[in-house]
N, C-alpha and C. Protein backbone atom coordinates (compact mmCIF):
# COMPACT_ATOMS: atom_id res chain seq x y z
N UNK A 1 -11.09 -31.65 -15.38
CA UNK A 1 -11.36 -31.17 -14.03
C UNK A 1 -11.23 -29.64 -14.01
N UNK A 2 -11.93 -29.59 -13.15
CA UNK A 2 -11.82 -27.70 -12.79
C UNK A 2 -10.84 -26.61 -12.54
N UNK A 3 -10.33 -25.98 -12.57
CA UNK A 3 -9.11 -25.50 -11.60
C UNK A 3 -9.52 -25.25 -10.61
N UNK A 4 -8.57 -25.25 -9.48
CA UNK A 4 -9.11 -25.36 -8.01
C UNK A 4 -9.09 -23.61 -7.95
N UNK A 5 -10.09 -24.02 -6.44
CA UNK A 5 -10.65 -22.60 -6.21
C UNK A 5 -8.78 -21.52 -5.76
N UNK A 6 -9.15 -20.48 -5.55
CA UNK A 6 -8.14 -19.29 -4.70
C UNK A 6 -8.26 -19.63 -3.28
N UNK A 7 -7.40 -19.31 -2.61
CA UNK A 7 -7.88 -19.54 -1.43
C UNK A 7 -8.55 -18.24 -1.00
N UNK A 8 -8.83 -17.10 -1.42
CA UNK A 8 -9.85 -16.19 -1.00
C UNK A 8 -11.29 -16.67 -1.21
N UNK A 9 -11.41 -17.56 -2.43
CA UNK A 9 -13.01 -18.60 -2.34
C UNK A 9 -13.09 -19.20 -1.33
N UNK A 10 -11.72 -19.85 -0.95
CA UNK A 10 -12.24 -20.84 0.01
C UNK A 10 -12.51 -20.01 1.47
N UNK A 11 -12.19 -18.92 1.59
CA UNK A 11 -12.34 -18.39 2.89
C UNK A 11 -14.05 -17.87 2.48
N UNK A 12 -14.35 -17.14 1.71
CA UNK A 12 -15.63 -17.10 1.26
C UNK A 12 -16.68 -18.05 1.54
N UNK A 13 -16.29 -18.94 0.91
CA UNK A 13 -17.23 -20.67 1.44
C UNK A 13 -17.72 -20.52 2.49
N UNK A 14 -16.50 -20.81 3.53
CA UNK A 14 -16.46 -21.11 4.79
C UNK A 14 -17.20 -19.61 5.53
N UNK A 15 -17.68 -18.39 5.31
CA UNK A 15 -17.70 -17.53 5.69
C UNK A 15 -19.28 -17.46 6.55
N UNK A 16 -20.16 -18.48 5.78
CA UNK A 16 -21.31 -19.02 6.42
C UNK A 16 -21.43 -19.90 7.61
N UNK A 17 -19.96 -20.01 7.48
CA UNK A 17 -20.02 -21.10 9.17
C UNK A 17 -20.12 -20.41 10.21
N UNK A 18 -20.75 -20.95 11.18
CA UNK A 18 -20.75 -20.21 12.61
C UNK A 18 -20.68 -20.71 13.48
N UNK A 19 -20.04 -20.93 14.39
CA UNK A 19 -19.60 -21.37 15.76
C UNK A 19 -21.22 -21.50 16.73
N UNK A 20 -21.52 -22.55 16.65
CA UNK A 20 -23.02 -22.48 17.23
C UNK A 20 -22.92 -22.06 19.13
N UNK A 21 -21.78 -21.58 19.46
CA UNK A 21 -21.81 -21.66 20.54
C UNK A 21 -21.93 -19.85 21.08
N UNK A 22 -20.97 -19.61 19.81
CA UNK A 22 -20.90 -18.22 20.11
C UNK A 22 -21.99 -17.45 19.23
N UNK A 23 -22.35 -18.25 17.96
CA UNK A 23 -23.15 -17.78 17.00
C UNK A 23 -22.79 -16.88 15.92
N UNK A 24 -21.58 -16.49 15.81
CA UNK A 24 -20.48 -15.67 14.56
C UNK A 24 -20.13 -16.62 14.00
N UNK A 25 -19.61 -16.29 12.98
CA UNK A 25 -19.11 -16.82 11.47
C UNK A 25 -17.03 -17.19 12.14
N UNK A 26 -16.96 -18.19 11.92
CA UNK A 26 -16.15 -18.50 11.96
C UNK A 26 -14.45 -18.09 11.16
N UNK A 27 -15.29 -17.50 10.02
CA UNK A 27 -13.93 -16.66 9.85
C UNK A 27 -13.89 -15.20 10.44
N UNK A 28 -14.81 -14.65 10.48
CA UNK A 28 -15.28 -13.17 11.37
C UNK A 28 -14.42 -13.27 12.89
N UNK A 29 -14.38 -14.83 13.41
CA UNK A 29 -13.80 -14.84 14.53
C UNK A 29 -12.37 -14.96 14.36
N UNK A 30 -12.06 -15.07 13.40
CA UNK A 30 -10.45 -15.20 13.28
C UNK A 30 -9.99 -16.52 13.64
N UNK A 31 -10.73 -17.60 13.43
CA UNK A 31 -10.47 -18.88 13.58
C UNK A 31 -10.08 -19.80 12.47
N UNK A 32 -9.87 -19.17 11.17
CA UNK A 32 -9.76 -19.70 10.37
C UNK A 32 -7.76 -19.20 9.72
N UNK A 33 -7.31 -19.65 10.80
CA UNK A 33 -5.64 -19.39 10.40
C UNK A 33 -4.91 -19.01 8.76
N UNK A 34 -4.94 -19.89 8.28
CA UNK A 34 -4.66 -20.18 6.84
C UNK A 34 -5.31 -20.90 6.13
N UNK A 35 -5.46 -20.70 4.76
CA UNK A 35 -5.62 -21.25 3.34
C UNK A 35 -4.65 -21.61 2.43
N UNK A 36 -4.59 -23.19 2.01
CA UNK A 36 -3.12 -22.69 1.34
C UNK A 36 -3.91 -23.74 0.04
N UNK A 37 -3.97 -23.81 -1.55
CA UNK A 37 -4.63 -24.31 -2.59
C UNK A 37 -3.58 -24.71 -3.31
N UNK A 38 -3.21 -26.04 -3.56
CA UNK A 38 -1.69 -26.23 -4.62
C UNK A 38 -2.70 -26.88 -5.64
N UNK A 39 -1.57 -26.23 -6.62
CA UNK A 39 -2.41 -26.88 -8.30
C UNK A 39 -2.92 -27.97 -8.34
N UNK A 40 -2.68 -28.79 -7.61
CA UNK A 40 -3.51 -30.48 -8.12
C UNK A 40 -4.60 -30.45 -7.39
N UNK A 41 -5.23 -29.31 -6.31
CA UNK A 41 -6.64 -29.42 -6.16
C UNK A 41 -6.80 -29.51 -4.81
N UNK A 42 -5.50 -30.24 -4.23
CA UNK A 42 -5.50 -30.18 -2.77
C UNK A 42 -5.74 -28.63 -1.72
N UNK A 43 -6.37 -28.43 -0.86
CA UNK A 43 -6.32 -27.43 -0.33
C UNK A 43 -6.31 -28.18 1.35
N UNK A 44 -5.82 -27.47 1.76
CA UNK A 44 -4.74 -27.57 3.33
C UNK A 44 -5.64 -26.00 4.29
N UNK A 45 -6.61 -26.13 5.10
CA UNK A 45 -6.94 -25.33 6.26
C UNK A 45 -6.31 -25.67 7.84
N UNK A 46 -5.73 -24.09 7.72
CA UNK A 46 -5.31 -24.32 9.26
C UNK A 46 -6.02 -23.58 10.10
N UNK A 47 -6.90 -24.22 10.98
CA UNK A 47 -7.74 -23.36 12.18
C UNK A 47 -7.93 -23.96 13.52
N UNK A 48 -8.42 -22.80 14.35
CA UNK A 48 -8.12 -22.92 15.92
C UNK A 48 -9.77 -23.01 16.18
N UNK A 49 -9.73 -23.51 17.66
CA UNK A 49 -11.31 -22.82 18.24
C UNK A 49 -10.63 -22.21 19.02
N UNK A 50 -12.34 -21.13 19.86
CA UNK A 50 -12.07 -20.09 20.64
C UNK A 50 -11.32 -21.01 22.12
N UNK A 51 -11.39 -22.66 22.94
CA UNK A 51 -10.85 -22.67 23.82
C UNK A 51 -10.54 -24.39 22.95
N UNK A 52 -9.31 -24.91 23.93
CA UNK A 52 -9.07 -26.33 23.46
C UNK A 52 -10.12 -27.19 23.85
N UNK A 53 -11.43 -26.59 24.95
CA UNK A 53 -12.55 -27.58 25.64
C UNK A 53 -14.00 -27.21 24.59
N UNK A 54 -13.53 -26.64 23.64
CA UNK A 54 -14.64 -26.16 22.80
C UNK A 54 -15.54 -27.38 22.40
N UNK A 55 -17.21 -27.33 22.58
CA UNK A 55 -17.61 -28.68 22.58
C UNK A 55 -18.42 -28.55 21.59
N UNK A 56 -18.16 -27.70 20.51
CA UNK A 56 -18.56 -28.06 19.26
C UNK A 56 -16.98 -28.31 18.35
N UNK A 57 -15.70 -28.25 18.71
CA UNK A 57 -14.61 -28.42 17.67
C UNK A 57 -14.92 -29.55 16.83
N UNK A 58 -15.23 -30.90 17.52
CA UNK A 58 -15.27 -32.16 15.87
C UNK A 58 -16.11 -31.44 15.28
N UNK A 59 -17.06 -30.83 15.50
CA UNK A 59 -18.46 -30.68 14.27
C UNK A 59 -18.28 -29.54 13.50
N UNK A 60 -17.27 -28.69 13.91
CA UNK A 60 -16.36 -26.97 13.29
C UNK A 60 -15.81 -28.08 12.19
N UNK A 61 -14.56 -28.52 12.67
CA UNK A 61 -13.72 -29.42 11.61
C UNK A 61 -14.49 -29.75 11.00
N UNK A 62 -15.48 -30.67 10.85
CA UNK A 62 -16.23 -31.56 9.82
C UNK A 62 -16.82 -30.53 8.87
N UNK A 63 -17.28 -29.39 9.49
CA UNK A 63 -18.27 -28.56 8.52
C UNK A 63 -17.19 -27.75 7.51
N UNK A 64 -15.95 -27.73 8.37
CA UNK A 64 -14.77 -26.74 7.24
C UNK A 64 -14.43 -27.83 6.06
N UNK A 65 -14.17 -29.18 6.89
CA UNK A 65 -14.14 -30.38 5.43
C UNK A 65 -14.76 -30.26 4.52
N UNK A 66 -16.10 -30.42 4.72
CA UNK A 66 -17.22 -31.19 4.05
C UNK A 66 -17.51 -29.38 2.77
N UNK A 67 -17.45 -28.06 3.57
CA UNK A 67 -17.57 -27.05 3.00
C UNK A 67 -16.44 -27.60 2.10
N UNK A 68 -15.28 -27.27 2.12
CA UNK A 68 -14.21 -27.40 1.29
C UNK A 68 -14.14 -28.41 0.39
N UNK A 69 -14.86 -29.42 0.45
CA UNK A 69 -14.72 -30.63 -0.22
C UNK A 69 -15.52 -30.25 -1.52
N UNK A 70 -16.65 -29.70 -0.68
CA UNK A 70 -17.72 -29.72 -1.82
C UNK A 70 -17.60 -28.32 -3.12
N UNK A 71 -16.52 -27.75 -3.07
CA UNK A 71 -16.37 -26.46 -3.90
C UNK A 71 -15.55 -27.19 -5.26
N UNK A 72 -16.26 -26.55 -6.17
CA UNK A 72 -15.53 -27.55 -7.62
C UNK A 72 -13.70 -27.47 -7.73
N UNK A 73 -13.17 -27.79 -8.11
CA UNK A 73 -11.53 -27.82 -8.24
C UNK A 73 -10.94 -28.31 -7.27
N UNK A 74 -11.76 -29.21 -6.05
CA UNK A 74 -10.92 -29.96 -4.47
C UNK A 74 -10.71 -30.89 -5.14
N UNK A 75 -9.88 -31.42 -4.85
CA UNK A 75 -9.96 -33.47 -4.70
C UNK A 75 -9.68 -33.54 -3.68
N UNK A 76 -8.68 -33.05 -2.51
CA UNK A 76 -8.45 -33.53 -1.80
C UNK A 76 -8.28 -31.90 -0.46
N UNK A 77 -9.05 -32.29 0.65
CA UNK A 77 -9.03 -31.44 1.99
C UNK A 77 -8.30 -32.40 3.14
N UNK A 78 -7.32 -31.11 3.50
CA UNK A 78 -6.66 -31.61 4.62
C UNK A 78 -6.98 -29.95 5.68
N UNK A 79 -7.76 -30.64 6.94
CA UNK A 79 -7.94 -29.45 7.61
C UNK A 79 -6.96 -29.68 9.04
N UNK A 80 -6.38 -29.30 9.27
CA UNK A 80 -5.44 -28.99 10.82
C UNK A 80 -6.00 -28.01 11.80
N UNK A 81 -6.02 -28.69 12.98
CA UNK A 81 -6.31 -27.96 14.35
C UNK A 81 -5.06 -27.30 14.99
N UNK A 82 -4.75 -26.11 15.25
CA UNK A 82 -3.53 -25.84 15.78
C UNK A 82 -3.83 -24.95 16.45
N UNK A 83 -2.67 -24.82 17.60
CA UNK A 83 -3.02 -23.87 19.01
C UNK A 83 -1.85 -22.77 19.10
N UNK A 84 -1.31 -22.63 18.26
CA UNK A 84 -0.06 -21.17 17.83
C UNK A 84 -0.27 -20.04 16.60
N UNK A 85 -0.45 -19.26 17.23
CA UNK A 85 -0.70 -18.44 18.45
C UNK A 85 -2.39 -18.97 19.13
N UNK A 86 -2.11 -18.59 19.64
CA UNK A 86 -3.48 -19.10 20.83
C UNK A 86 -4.52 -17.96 20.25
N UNK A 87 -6.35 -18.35 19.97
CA UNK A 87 -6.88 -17.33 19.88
C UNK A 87 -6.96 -16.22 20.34
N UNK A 88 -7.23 -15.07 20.11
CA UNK A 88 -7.22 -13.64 20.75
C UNK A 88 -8.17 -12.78 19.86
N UNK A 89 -9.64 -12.90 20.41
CA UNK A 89 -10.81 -12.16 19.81
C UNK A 89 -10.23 -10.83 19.70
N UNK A 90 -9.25 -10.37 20.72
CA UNK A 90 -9.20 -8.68 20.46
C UNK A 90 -8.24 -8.71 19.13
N UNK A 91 -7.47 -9.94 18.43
CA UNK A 91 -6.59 -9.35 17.96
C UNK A 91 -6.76 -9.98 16.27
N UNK A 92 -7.77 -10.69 16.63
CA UNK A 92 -8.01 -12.32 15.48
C UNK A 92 -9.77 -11.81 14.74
N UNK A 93 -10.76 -11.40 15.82
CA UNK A 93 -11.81 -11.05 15.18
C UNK A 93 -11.82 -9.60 14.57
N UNK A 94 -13.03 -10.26 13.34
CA UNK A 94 -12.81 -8.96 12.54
C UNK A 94 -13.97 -7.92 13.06
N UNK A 95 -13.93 -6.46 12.40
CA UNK A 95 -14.44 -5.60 13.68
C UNK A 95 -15.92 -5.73 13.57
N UNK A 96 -16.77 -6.67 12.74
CA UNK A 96 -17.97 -7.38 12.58
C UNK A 96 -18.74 -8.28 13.95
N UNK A 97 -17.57 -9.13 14.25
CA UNK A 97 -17.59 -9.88 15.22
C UNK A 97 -17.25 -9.55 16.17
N UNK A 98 -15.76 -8.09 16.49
CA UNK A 98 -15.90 -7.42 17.67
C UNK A 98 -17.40 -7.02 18.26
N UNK A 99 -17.99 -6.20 17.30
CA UNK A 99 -19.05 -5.87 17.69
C UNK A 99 -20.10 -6.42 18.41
N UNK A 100 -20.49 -7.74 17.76
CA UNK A 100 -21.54 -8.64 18.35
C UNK A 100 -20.71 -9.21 19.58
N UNK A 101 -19.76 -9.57 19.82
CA UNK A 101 -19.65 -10.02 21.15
C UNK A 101 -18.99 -8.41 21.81
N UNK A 102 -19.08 -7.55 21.29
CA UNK A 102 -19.09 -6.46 22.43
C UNK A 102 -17.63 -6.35 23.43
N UNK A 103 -16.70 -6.48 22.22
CA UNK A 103 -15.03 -6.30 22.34
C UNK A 103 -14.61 -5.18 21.63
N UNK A 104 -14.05 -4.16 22.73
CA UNK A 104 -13.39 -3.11 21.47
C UNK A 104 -12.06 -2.79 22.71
């Protein structure tokens, strides 16, 4: 088997995702909390959406899975939804995504 990815790959991966609501990249928005990769392959994502009524969140989760799953060195994705600290575009997006939604 492979060695599993860094978790700077795995934020990479995921860097094509985009929040179809807002239309930014989901790590650009600062929604992507943590990465954490332990030697046996498992990798563990912790991320938020922009509100708890967000009505794309199942289909965010599924796409961070299914991204993560599919990068050589996974066996196993565990992704977590968590609401601490609460999003904050002014303080969470990067200044890519400030821009397009027109936050400074």
């Amino acid at each position: 088997m492979a060695n599993p990815p860094t978790a700077e790959e795995v934020m990479a991966n995921l860097k094509p995702i985009h929040d179809p609501e807002i239309r930014v990249g989901i790590v650009d928005l600062g929604l992507i909390y943590d990465v954490a990769v332990e030697e046996s392959g498992k990798v563990l994502v912790k991320m938020t959406l922009t509100t708890p009524a967000c009505p794309y969140g199942e289909q965010l989760l599924t796409e961070v899975h299914r991204e993560v799953a599919a990068m050589e060195g996974v066996n196993e994705v565990e992704v977590s939804l968590v609401w601490d600290p609460p999003w904050d575009p002014k303080e969470m997006a990067s200044d890519l995504a400030k821009d397009i939604l027109g936050i400074w």
